[in-house]
Protein backbone atom coordinates (compact mmCIF):
# COMPACT_ATOMS: atom_id res chain seq x y z
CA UNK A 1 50.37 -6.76 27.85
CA UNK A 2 48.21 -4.38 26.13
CA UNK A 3 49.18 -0.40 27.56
CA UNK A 4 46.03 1.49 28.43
CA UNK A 5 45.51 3.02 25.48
CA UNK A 6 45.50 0.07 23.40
CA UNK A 7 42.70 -1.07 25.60
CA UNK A 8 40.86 2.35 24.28
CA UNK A 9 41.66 1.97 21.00
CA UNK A 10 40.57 -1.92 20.90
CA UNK A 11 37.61 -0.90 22.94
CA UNK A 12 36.25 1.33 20.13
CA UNK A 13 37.28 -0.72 17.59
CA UNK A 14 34.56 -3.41 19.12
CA UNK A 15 32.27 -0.12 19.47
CA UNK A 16 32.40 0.72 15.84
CA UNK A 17 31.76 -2.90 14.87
CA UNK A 18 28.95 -2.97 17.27
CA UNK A 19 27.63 0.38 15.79
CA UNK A 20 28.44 -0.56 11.99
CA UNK A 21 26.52 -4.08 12.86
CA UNK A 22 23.26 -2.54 14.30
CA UNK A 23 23.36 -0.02 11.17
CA UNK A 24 22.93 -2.59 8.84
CA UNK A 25 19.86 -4.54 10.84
CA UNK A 26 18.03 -0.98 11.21
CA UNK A 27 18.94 -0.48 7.26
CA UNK A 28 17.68 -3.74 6.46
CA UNK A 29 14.64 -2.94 8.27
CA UNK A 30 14.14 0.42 7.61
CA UNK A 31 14.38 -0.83 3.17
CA UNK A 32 11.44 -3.22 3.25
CA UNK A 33 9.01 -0.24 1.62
CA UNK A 34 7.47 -1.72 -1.45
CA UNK A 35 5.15 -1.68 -3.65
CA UNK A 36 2.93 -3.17 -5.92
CA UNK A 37 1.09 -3.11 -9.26
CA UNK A 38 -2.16 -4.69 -9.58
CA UNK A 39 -3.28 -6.14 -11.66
CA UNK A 40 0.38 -7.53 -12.35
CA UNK A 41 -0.38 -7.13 -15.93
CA UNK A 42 -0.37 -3.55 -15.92
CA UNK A 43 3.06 -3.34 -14.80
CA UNK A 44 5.37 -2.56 -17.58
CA UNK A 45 2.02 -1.84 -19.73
CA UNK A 46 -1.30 0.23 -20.03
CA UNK A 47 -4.33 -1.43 -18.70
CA UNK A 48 -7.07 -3.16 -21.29
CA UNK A 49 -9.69 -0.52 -20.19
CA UNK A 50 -10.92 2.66 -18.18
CA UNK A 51 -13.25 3.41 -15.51
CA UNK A 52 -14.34 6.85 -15.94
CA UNK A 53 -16.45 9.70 -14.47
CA UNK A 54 -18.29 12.47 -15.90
CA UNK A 55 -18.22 16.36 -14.07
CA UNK A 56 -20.12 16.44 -11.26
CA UNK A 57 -20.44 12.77 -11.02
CA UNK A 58 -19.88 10.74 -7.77
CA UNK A 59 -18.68 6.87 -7.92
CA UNK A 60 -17.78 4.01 -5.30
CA UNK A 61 -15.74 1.57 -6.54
CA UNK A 62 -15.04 -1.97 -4.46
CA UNK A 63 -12.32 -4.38 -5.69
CA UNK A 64 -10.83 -8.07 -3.87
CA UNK A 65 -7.32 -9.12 -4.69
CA UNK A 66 -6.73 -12.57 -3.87
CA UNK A 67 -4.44 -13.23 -1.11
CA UNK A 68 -2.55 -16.16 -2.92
CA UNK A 69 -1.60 -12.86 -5.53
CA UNK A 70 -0.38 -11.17 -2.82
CA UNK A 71 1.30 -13.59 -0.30
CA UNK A 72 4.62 -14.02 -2.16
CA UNK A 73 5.11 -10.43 -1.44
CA UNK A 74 4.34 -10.11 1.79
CA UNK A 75 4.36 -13.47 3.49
CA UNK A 76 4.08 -12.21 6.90
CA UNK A 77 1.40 -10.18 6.11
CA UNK A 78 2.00 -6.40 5.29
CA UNK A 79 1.65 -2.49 6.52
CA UNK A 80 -0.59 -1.33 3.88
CA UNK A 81 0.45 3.04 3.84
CA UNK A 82 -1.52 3.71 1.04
CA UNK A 83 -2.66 3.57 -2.63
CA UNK A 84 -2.16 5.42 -6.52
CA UNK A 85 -4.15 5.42 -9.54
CA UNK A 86 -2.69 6.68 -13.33
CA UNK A 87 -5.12 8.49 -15.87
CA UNK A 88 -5.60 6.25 -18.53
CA UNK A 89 -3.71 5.85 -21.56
CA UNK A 90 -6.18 6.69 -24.46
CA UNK A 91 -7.60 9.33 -22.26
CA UNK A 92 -7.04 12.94 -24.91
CA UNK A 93 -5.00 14.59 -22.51
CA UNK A 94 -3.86 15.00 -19.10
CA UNK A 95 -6.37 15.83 -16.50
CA UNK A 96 -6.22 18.21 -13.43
CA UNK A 97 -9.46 16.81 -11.43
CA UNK A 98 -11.02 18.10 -8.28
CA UNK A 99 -11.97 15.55 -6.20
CA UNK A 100 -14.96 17.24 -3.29
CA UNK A 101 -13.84 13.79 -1.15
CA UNK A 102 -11.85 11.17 -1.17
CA UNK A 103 -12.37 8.17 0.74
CA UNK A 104 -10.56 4.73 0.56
CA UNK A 105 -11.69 1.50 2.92
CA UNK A 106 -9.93 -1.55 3.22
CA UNK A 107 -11.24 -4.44 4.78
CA UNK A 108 -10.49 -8.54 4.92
CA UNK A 109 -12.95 -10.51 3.02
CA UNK A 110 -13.51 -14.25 2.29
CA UNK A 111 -15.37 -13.41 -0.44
CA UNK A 112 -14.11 -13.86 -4.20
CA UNK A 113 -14.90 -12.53 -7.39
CA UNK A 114 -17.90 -15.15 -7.79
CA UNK A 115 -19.47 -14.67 -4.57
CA UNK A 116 -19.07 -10.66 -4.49
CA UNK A 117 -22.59 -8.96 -3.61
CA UNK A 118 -24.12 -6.29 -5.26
CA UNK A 119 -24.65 -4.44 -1.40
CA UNK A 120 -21.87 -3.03 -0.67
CA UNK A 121 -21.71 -3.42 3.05
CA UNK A 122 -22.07 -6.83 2.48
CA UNK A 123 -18.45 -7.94 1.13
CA UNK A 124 -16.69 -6.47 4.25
CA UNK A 125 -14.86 -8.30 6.84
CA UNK A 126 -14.70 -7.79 10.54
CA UNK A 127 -11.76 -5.19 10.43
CA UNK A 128 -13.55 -2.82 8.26
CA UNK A 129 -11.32 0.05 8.26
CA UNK A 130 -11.27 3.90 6.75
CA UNK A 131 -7.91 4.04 5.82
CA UNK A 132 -8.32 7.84 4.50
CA UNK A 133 -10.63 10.33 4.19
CA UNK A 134 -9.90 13.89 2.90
CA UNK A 135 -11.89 16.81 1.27
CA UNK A 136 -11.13 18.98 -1.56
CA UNK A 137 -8.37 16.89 -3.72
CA UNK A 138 -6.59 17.94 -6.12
CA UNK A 139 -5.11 15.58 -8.74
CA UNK A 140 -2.73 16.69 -11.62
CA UNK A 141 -3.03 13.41 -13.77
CA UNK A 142 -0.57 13.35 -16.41
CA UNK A 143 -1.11 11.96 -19.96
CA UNK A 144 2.24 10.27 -22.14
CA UNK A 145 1.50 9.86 -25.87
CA UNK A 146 1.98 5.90 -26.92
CA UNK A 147 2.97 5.05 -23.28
CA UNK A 148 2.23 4.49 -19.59
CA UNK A 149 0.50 7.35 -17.66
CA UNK A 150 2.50 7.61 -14.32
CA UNK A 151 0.40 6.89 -11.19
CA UNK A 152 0.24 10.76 -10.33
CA UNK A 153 -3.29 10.11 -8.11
CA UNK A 154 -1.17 9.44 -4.96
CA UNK A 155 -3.25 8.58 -2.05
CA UNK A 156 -1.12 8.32 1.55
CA UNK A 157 -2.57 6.72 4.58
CA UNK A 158 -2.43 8.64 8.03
CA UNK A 159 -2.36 5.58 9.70
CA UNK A 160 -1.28 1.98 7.52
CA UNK A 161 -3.34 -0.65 7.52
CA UNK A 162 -2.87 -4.43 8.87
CA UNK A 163 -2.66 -6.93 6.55
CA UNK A 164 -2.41 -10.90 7.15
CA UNK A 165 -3.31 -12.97 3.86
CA UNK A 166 -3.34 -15.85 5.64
CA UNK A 167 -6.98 -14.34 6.75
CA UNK A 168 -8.65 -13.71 3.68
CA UNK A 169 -8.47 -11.74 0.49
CA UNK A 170 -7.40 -7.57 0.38
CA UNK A 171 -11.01 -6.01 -0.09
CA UNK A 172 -10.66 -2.04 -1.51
CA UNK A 173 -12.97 0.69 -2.16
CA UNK A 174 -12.41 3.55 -3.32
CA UNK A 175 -15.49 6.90 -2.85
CA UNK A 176 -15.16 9.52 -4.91
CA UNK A 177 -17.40 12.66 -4.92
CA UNK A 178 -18.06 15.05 -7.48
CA UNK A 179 -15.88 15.35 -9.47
CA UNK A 180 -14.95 18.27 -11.62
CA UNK A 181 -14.53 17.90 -14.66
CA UNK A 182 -14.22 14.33 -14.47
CA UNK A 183 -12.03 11.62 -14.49
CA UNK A 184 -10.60 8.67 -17.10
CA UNK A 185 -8.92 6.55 -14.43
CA UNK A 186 -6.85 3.21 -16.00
CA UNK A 187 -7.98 -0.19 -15.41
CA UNK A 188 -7.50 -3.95 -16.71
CA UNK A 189 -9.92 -6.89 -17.61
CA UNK A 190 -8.27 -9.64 -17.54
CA UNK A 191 -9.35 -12.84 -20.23
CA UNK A 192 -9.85 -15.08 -17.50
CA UNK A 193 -12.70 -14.21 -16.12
CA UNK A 194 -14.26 -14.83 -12.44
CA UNK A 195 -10.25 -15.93 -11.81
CA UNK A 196 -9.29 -12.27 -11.83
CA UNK A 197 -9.87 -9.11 -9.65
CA UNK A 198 -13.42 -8.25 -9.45
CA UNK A 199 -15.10 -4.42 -9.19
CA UNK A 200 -18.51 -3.74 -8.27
CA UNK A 201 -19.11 0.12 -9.21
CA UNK A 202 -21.78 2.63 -9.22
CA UNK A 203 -21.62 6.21 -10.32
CA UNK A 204 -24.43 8.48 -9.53
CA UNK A 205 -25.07 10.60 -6.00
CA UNK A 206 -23.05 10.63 -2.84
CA UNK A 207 -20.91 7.85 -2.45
CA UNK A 208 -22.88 7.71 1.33
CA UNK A 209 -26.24 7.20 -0.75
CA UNK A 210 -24.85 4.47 -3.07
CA UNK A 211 -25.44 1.27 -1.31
CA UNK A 212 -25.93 -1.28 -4.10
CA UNK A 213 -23.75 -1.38 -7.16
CA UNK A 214 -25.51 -1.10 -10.56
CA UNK A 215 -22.60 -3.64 -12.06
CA UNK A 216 -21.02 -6.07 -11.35
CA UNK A 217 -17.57 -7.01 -13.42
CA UNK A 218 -15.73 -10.31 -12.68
CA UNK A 219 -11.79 -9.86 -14.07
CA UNK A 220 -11.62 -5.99 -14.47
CA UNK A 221 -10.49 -3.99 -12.24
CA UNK A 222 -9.08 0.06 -11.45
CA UNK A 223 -5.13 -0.36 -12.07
CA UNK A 224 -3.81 0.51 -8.31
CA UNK A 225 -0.65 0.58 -7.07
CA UNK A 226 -0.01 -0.45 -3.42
CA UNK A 227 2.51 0.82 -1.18
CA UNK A 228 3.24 -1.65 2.02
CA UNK A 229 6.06 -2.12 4.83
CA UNK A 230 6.33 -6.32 4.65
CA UNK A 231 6.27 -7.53 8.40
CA UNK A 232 9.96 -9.00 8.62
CA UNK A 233 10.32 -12.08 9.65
CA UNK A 234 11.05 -13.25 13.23
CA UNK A 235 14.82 -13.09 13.19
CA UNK A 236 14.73 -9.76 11.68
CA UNK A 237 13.51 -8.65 14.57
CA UNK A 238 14.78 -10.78 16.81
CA UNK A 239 18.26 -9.54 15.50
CA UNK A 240 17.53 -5.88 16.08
CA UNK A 241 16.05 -6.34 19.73
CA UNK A 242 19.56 -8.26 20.53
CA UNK A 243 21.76 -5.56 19.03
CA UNK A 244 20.10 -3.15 20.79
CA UNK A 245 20.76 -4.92 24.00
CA UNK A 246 24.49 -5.63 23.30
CA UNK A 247 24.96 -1.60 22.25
CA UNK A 248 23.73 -0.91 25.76
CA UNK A 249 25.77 -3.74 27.75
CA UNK A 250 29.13 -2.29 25.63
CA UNK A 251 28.18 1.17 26.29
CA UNK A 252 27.30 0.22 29.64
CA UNK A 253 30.44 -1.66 30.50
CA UNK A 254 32.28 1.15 28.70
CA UNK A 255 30.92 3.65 30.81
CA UNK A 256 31.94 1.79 34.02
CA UNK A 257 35.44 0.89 32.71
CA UNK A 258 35.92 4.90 32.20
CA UNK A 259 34.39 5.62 35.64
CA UNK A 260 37.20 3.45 36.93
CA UNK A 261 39.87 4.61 35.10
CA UNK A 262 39.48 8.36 36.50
């Protein structure tokens, strides 16, 4: 027969499993942050291009990624907590822009490249969102001789934004106004065509005046880099909800076997 204190040192034993267990679901968890470069080709290399502003100018920018790019990363659809853009590689030196506003809205589409409209308020889905808005930015865009500029215009959501590509393709604009004294931002045409992302862009006034786009570019596209919390799957979880609940029976059960015991 095991003495008393056997009991108490078997007893946390079991508790330190039980603790070391739930540890690793909440790590697993807690380690999904990722994120992404699109266009994928701009990954481990510049962009083929720039998208660029001149002092004092305003722009709106509004780009689709295809869903079937981005499902394989985030198959149960995603926590999008915000977005970066890098200062383009053949720009003559680093920059250090003031932005008047930012702006960034996401939005669901089922429109592609080929069917984009020139009217902006057109291409947006049903949960049109404003994922940020700030005034007076400041970003300190660094320039590397013969290599990749690092994506220093870091743009953080308050709030993330919902996700599901099952429902449609990842629409994403971008408002910038005035800048000062302007801005060589990277960004990638692809050879392929209507296949790739597509930008509709218009520099001129206040982004809230723009309404139509003055061109529109099938396969090019800002170089962005996405930030996202992947929904786990079901058992994820499922796992976590059920080692909460067996932490609390053990501690639970401990508690009363302690209460007895004095």
């Amino acid at each position: 027969m095991r003495s008393r204190c056997q009991h108490w040192e078997l007893g946390q034993r079991k508790g330190r499993s039980l603790g070391v267990l739930l540890a690793i679901v909440l790590f697993e968890l807690a380690c999904q942050a990722a994120t992404l470069v699109l266009p994928d080709e701009a990954q481990n290399q510049p962009g083929f291009g720039a998208l660029g502003l001149l002092s004092g100018e305003s722009g709106r920018w509004q780009q689709i990624y295809y869903s079937e790019k981005l499902q394989p990363w985030m198959p149960n659809g995603a926590l999008i907590t915000g977005v970066s853009l890098r200062n383009d590689d053949l720009a003559l030196e680093g920059n250090d822009a003031t932005i008047e506003k930012v702006e960034v809205v996401m939005s669901t589409t089922a429109d592609r490249g080929s069917s984009l409209s020139p009217v902006f308020a057109f291409n947006y889905g049903p949960d049109r969102a404003t994922v940020y808005s700030q005034s007076d930015v400041r970003w300190v865009l660094r320039q590397v001789p013969n290599g990749i500029s690092p994506f220093d215009a870091v743009i953080p959501f308050p709030s993330p934004y919902l996700y599901d590509p099952s429902k449609g393709n990842l629409l994403v604009e971008l408002r910038l106004l005035h800048v000062s004294p302007g801005l060589h931002l990277d960004a990638h045409r692809r050879q392929a065509g209507p296949d790739g992302e597509a930008l509709i862009f218009q520099a001129g006034g206040s982004p809230d005046e723009i309404l139509v786009a003055d061109d529109v570019n099938h396969g090019v596209g800002l170089v962005m880099r996405l930030s996202f919390d992947p929904i786990p799957e079901p058992i994820s979880t499922f796992s976590l909800v059920l080692g909460l609940f067996v932490l609390f029976l053990h501690r639970r059960a401990r508690g009363d076997r302690n209460n007895l015991s004095s």
